[in-house]
N, C-alpha and C. Protein backbone atom coordinates (compact mmCIF):
# COMPACT_ATOMS: atom_id res chain seq x y z
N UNK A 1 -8.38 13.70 -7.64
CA UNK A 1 -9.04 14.98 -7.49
C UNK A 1 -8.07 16.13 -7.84
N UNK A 2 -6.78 15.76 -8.51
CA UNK A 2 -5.93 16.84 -8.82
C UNK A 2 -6.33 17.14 -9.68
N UNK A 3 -6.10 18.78 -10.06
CA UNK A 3 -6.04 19.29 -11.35
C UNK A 3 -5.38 18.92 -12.71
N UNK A 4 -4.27 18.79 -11.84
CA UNK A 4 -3.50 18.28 -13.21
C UNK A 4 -4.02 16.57 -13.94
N UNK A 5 -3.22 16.41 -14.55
CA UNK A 5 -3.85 14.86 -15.72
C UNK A 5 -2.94 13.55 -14.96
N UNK A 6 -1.93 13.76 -14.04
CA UNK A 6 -1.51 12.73 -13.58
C UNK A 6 -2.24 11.78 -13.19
N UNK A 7 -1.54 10.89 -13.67
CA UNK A 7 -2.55 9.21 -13.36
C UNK A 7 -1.83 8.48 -12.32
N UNK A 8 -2.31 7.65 -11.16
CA UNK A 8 -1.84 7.31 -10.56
C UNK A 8 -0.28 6.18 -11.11
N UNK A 9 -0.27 5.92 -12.01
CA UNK A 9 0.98 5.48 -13.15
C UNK A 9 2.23 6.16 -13.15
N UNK A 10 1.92 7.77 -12.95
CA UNK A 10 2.63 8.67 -13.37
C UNK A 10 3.52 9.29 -12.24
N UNK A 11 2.81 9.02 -11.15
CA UNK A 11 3.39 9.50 -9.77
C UNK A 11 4.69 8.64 -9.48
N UNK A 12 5.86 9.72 -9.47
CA UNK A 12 7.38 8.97 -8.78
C UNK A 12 6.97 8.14 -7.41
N UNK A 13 7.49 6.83 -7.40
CA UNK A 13 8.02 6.59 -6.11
C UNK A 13 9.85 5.72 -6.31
N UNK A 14 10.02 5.22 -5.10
CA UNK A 14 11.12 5.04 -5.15
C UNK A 14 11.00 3.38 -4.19
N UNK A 15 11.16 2.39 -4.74
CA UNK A 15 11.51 1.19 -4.46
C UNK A 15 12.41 0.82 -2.82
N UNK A 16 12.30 -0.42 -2.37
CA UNK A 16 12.83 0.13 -0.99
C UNK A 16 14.24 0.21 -0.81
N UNK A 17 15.05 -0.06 -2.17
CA UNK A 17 16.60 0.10 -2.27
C UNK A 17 16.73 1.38 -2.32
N UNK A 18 16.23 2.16 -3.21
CA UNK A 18 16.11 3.26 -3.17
C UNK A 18 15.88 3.94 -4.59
N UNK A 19 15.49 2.63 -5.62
CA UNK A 19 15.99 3.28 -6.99
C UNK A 19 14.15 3.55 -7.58
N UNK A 20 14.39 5.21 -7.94
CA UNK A 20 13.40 5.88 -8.02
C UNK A 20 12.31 5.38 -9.90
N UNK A 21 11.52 4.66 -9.48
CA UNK A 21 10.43 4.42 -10.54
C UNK A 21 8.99 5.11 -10.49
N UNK A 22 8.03 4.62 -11.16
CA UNK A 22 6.82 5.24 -11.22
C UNK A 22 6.13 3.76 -11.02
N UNK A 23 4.47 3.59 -10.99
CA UNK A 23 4.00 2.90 -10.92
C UNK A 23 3.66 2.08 -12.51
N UNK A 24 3.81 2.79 -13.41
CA UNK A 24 3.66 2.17 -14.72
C UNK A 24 3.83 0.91 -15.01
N UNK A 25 5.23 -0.02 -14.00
CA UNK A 25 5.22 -1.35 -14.59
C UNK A 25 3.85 -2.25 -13.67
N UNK A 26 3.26 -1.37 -13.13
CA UNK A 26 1.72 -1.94 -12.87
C UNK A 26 0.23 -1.57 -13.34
N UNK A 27 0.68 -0.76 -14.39
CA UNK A 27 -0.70 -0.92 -15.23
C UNK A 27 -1.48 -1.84 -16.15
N UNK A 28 -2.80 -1.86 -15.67
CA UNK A 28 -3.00 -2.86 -16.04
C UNK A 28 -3.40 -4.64 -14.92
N UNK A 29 -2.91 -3.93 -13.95
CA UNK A 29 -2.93 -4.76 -12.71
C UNK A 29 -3.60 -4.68 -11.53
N UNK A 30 -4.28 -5.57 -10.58
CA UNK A 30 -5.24 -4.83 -9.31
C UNK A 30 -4.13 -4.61 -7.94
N UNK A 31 -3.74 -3.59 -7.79
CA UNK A 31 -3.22 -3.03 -6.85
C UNK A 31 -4.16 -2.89 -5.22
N UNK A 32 -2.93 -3.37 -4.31
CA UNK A 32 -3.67 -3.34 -3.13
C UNK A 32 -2.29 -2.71 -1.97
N UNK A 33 -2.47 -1.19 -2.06
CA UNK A 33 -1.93 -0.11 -1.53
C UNK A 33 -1.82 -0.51 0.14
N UNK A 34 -0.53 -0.45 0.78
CA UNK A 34 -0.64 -0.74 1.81
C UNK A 34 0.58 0.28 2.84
N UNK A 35 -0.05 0.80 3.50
CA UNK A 35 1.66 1.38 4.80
C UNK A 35 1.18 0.86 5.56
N UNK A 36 2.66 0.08 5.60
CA UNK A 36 2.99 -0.67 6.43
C UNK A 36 4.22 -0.55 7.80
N UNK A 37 4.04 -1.17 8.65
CA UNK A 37 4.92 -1.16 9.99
C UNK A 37 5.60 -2.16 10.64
N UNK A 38 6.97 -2.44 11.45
CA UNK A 38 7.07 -3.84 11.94
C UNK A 38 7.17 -3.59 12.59
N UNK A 39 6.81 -2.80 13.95
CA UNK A 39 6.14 -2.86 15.38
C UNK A 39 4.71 -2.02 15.50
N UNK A 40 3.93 -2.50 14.88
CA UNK A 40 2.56 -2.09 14.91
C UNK A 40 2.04 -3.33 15.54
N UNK A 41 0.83 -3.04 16.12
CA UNK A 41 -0.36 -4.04 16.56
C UNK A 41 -0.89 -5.05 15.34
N UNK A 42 -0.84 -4.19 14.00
CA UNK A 42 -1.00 -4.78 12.65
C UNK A 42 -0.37 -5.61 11.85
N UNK A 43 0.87 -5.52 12.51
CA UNK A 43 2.24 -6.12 11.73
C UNK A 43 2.00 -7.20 11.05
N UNK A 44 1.11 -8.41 12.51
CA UNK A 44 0.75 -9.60 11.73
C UNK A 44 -0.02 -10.08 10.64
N UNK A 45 -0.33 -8.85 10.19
CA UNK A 45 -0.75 -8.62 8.57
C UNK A 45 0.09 -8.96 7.61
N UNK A 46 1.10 -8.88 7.69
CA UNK A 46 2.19 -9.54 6.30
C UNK A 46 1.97 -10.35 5.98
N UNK A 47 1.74 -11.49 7.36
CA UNK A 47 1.24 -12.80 6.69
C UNK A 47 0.03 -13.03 6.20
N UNK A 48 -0.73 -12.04 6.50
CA UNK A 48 -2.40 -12.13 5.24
C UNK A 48 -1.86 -11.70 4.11
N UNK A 49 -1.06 -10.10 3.93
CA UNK A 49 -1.23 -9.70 2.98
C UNK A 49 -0.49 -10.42 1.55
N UNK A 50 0.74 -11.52 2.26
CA UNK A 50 1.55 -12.39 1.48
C UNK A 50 0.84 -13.40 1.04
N UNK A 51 0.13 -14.02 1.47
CA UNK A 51 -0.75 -15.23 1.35
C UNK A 51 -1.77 -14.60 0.09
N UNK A 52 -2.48 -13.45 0.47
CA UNK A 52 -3.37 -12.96 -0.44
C UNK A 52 -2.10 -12.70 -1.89
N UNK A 53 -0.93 -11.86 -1.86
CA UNK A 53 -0.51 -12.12 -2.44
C UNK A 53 -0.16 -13.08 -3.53
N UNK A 54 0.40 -14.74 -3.09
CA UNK A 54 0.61 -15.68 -3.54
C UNK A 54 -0.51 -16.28 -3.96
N UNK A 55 -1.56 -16.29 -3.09
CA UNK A 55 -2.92 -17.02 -4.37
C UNK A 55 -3.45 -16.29 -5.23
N UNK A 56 -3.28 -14.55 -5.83
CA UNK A 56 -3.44 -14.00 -6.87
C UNK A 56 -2.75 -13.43 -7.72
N UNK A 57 -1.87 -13.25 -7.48
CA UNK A 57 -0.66 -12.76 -8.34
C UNK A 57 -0.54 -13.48 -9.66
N UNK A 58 -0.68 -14.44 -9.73
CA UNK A 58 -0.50 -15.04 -11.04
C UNK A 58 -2.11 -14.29 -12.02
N UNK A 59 -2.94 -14.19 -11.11
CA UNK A 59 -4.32 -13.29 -11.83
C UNK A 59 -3.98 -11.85 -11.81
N UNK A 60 -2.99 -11.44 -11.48
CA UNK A 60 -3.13 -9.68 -11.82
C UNK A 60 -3.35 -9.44 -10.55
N UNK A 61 -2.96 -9.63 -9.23
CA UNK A 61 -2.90 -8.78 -8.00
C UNK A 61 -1.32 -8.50 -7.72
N UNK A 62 -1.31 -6.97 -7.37
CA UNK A 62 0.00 -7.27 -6.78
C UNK A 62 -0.48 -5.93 -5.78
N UNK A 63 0.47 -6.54 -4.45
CA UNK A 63 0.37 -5.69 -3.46
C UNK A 63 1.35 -5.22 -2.83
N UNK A 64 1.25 -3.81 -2.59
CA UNK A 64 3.07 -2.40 -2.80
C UNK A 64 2.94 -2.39 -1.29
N UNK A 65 3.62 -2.54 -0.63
CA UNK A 65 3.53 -1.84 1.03
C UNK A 65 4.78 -0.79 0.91
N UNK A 66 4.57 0.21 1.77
CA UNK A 66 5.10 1.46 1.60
C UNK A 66 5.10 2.02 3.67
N UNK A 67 6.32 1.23 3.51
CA UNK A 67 6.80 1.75 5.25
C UNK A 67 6.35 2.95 5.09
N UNK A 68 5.75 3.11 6.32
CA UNK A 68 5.46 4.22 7.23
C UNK A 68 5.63 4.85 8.99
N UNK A 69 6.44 5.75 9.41
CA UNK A 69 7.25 6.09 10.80
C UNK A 69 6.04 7.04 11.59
N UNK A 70 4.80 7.28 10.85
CA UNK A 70 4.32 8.14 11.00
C UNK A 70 3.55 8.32 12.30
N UNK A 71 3.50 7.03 12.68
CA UNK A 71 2.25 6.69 13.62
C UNK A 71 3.42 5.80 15.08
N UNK A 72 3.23 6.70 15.56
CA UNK A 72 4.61 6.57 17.24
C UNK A 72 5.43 5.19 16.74
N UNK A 73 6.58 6.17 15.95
CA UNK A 73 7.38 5.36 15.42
C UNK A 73 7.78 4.12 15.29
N UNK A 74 6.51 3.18 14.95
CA UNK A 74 5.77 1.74 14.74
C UNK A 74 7.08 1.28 13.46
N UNK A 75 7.81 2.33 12.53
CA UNK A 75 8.59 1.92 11.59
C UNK A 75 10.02 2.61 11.93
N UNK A 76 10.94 2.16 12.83
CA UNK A 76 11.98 2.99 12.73
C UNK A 76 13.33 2.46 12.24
N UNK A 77 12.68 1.40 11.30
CA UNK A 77 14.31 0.94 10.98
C UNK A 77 14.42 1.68 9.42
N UNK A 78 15.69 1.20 8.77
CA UNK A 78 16.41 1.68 7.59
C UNK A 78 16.04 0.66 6.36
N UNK A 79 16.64 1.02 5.78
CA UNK A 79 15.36 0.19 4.28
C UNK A 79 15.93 -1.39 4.53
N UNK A 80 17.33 -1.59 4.37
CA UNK A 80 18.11 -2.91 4.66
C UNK A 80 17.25 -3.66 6.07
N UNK A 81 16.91 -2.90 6.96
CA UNK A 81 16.50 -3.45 8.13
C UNK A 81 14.96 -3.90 8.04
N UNK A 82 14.34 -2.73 7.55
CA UNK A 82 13.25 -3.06 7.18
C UNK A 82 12.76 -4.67 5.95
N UNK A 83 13.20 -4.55 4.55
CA UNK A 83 13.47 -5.78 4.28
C UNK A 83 14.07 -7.05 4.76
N UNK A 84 14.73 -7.16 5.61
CA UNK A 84 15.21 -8.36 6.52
C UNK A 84 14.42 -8.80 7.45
N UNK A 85 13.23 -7.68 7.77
CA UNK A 85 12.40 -8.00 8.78
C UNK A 85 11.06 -8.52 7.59
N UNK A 86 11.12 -8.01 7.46
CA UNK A 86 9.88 -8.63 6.26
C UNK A 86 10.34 -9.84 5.72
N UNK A 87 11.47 -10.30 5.22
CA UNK A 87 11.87 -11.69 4.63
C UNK A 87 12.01 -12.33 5.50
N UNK A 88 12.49 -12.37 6.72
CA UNK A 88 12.85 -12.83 7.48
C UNK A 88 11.66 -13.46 8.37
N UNK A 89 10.75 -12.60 8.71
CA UNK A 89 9.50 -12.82 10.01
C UNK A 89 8.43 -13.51 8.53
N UNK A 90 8.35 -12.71 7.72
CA UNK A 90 6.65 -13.13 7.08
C UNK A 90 7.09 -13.43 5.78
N UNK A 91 8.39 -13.81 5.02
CA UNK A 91 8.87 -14.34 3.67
C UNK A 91 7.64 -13.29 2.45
N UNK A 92 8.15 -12.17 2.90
CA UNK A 92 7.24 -10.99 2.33
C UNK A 92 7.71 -11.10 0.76
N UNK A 93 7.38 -11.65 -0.43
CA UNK A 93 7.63 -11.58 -1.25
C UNK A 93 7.30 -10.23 -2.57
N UNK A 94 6.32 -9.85 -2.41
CA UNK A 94 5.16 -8.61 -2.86
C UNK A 94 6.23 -7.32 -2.63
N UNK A 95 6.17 -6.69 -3.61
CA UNK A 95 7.37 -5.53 -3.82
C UNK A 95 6.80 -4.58 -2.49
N UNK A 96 7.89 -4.03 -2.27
CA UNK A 96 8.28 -3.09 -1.00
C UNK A 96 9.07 -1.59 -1.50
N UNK A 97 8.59 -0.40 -0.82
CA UNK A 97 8.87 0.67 -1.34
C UNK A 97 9.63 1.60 -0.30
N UNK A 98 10.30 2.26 -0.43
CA UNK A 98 10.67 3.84 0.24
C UNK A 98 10.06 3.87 1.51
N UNK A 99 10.66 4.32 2.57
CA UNK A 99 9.30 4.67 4.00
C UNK A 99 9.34 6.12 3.34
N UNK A 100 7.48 6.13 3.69
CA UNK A 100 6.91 7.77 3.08
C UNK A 100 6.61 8.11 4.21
N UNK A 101 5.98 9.23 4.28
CA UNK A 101 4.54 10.06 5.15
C UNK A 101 3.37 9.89 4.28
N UNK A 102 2.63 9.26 5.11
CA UNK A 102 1.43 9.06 4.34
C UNK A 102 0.55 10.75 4.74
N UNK A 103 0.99 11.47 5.87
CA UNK A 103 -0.24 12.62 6.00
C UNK A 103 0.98 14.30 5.96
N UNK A 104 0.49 15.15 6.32
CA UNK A 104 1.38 16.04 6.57
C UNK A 104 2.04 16.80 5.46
N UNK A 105 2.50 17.73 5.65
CA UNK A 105 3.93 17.99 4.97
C UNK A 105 4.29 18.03 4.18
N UNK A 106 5.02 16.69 4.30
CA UNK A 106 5.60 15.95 3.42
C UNK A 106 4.98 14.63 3.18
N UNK A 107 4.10 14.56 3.24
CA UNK A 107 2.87 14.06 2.40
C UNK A 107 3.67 13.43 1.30
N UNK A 108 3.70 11.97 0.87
CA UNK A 108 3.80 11.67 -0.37
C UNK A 108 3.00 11.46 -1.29
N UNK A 109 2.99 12.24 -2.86
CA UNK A 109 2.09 12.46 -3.58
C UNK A 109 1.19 11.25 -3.82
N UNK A 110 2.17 9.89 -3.92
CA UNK A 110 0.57 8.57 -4.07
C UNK A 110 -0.35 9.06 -2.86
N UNK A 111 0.12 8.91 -1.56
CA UNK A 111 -0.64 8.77 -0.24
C UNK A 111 -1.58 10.24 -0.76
N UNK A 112 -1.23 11.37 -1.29
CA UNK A 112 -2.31 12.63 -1.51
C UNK A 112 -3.27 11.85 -2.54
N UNK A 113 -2.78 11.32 -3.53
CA UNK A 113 -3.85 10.99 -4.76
C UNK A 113 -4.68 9.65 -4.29
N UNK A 114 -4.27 8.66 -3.18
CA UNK A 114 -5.07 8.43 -2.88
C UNK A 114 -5.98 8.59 -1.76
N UNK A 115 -5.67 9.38 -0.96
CA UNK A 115 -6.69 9.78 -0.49
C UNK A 115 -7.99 10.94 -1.32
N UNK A 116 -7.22 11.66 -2.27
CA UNK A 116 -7.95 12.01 -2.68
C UNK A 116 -8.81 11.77 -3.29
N UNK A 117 -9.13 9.83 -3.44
CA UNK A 117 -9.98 9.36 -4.29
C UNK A 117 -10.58 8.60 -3.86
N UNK A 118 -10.64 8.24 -2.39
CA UNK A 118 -11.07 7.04 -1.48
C UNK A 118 -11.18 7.96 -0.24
N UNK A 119 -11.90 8.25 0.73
CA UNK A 119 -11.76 9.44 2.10
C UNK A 119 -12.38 8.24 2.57
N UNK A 120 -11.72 8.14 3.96
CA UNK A 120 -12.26 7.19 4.83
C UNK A 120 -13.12 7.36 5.84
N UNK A 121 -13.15 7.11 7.03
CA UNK A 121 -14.56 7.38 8.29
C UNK A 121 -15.10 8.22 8.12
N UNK A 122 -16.20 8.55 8.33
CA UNK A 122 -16.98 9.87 7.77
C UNK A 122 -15.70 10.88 7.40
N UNK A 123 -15.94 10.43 6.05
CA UNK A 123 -15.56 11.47 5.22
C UNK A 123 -13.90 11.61 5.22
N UNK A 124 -13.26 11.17 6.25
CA UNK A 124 -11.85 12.23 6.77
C UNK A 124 -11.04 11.57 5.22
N UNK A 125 -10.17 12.62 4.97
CA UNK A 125 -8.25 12.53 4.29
C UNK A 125 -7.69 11.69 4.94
N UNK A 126 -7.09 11.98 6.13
CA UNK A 126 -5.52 11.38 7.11
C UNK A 126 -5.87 10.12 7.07
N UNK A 127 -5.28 9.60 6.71
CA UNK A 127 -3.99 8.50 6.77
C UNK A 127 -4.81 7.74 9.19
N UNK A 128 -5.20 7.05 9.56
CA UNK A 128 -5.74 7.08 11.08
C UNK A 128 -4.15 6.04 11.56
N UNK A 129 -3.96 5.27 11.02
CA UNK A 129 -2.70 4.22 11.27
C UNK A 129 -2.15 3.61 10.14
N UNK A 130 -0.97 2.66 10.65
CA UNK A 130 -0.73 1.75 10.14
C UNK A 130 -1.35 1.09 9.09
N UNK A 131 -1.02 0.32 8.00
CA UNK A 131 -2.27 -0.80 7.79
C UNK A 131 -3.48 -0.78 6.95
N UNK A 132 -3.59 0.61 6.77
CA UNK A 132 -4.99 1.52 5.71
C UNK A 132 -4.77 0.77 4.20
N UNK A 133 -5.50 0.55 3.76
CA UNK A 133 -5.37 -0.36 2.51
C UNK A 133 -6.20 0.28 1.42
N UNK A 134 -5.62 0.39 0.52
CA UNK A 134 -5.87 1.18 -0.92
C UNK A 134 -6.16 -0.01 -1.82
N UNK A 135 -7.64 -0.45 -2.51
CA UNK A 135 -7.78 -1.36 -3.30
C UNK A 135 -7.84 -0.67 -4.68
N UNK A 136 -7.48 -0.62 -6.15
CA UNK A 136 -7.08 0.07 -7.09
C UNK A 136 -7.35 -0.76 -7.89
N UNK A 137 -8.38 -0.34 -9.30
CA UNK A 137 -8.78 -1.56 -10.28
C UNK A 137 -7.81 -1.29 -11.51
N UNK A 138 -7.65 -2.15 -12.00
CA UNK A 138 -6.66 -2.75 -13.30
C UNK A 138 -6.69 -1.54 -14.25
N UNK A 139 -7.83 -0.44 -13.85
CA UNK A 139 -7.10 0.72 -15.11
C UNK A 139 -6.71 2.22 -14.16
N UNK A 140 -6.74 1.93 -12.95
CA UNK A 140 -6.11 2.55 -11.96
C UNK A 140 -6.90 4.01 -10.93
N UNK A 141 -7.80 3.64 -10.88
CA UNK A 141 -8.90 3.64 -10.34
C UNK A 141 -8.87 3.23 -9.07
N UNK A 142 -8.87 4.39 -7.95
CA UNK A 142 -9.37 3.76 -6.24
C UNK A 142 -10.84 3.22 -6.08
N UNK A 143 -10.80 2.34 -5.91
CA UNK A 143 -12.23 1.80 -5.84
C UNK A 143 -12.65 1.50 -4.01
N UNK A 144 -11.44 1.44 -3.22
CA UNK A 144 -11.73 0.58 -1.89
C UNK A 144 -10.77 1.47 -0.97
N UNK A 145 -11.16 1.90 0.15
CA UNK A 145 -10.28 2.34 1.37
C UNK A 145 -10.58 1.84 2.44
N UNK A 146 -10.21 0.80 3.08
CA UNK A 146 -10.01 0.06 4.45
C UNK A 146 -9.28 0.44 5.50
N UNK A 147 -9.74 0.31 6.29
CA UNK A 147 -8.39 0.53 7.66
C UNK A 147 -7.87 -0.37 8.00
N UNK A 148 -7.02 -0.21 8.98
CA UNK A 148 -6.25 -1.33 9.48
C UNK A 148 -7.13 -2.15 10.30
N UNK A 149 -8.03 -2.43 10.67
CA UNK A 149 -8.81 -3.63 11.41
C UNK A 149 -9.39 -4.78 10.24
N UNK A 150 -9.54 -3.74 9.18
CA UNK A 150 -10.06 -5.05 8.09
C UNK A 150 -8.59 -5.92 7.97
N UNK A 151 -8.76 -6.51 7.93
CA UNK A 151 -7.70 -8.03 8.00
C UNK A 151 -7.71 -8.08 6.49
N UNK A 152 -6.71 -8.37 5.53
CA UNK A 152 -6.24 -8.51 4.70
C UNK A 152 -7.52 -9.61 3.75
N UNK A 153 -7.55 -11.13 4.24
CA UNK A 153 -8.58 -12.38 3.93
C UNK A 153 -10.02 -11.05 3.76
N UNK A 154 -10.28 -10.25 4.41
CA UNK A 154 -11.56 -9.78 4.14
C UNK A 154 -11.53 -8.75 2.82
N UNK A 155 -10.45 -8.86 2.11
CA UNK A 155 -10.81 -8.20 0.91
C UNK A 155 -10.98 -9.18 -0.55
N UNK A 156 -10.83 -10.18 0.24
CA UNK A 156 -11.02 -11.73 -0.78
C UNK A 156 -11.89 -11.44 -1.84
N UNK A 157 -13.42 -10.73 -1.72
CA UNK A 157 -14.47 -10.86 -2.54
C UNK A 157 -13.73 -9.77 -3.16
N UNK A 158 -13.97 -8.51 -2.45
CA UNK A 158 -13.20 -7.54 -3.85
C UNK A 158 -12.44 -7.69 -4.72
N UNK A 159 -11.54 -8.26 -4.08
CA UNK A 159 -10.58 -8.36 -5.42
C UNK A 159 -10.60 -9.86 -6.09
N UNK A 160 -11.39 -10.58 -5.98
CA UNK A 160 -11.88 -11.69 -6.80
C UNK A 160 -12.69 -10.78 -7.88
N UNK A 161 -13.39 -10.08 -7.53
CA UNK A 161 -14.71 -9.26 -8.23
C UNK A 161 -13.48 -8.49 -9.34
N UNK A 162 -12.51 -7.53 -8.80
CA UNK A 162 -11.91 -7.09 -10.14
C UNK A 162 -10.63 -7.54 -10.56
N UNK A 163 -10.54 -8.98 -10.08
CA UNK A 163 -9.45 -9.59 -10.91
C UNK A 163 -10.22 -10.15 -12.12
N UNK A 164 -11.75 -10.66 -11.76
CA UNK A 164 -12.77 -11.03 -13.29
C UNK A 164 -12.09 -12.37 -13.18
């Protein structure tokens, strides 16, 4: 819904080492947008979202989780800590990014562009928790906004439908 021509491709982020890319080496691919936490109620989502991972990835899914502190500091470790907890607890293989703000502020521009293209419970912007899931079709396109109660396995049909 921005003015400008940026494509969700085009928007900086920064990897969870810290080294700053764009989304481009995923065009072309079905993206499944995720902030994520490792003391959330949700946490035990890694292991859906890895599993979903590993049985599509070879078809064009790949799924970005993007720590988030935002929500009573459910994320308060450092990027090193954060990856060790993810390899370590749920063998999180699926690329991992920067902790953002998904609302606010400092708002990071993916978390603005996609909300601006997916609004969730009647109607709202913000970011409600943890766990909110961004489904994105292969020419980069929000097609799906979930919350954190949909369980990862329940986006099976969707993204069967635009992996084709």
């Amino acid at each position: 819904m921005s003015t400008t021509a940026t494509s969700l491709y085009d928007i900086p982020v920064s990897t969870i080492d810290n080294t700053p890319i764009t989304l481009e080496p995923y065009r072309g691919k079905v993206l499944l947008v995720v902030n994520v936490a490792s003391k959330c109620g949700f946490t035990g989502q890694y292991k859906g979202l890895e599993e979903l991972y590993r049985k599509y990835k070879d078809r064009g899914l790949v799924i970005l989780g993007f720590p988030c502190n935002q929500f009573m500091a459910q994320e308060p470790g450092n990027a090193e800590e954060i990856q060790s907890f993810c390899s370590l607890k749920y063998d999180v293989t699926f690329p991992m990014f920067a902790k953002v703000d998904v609302n606010g502020k400092n708002e990071h521009p993916l978390y603005t562009h996609l909300k601006g293209a997916a609004r969730g419970t009647l109607g709202t912007r913000g970011i409600k928790w943890n766990f909110t899931k961004f489904l994105v079709d292969r020419t980069g396109n929000v097609v799906a906004r979930r919350g954190p109660t949909t369980a990862p396995h329940q986006l099976t049909a969707d993204i069967e439908h635009l992996l084709g």
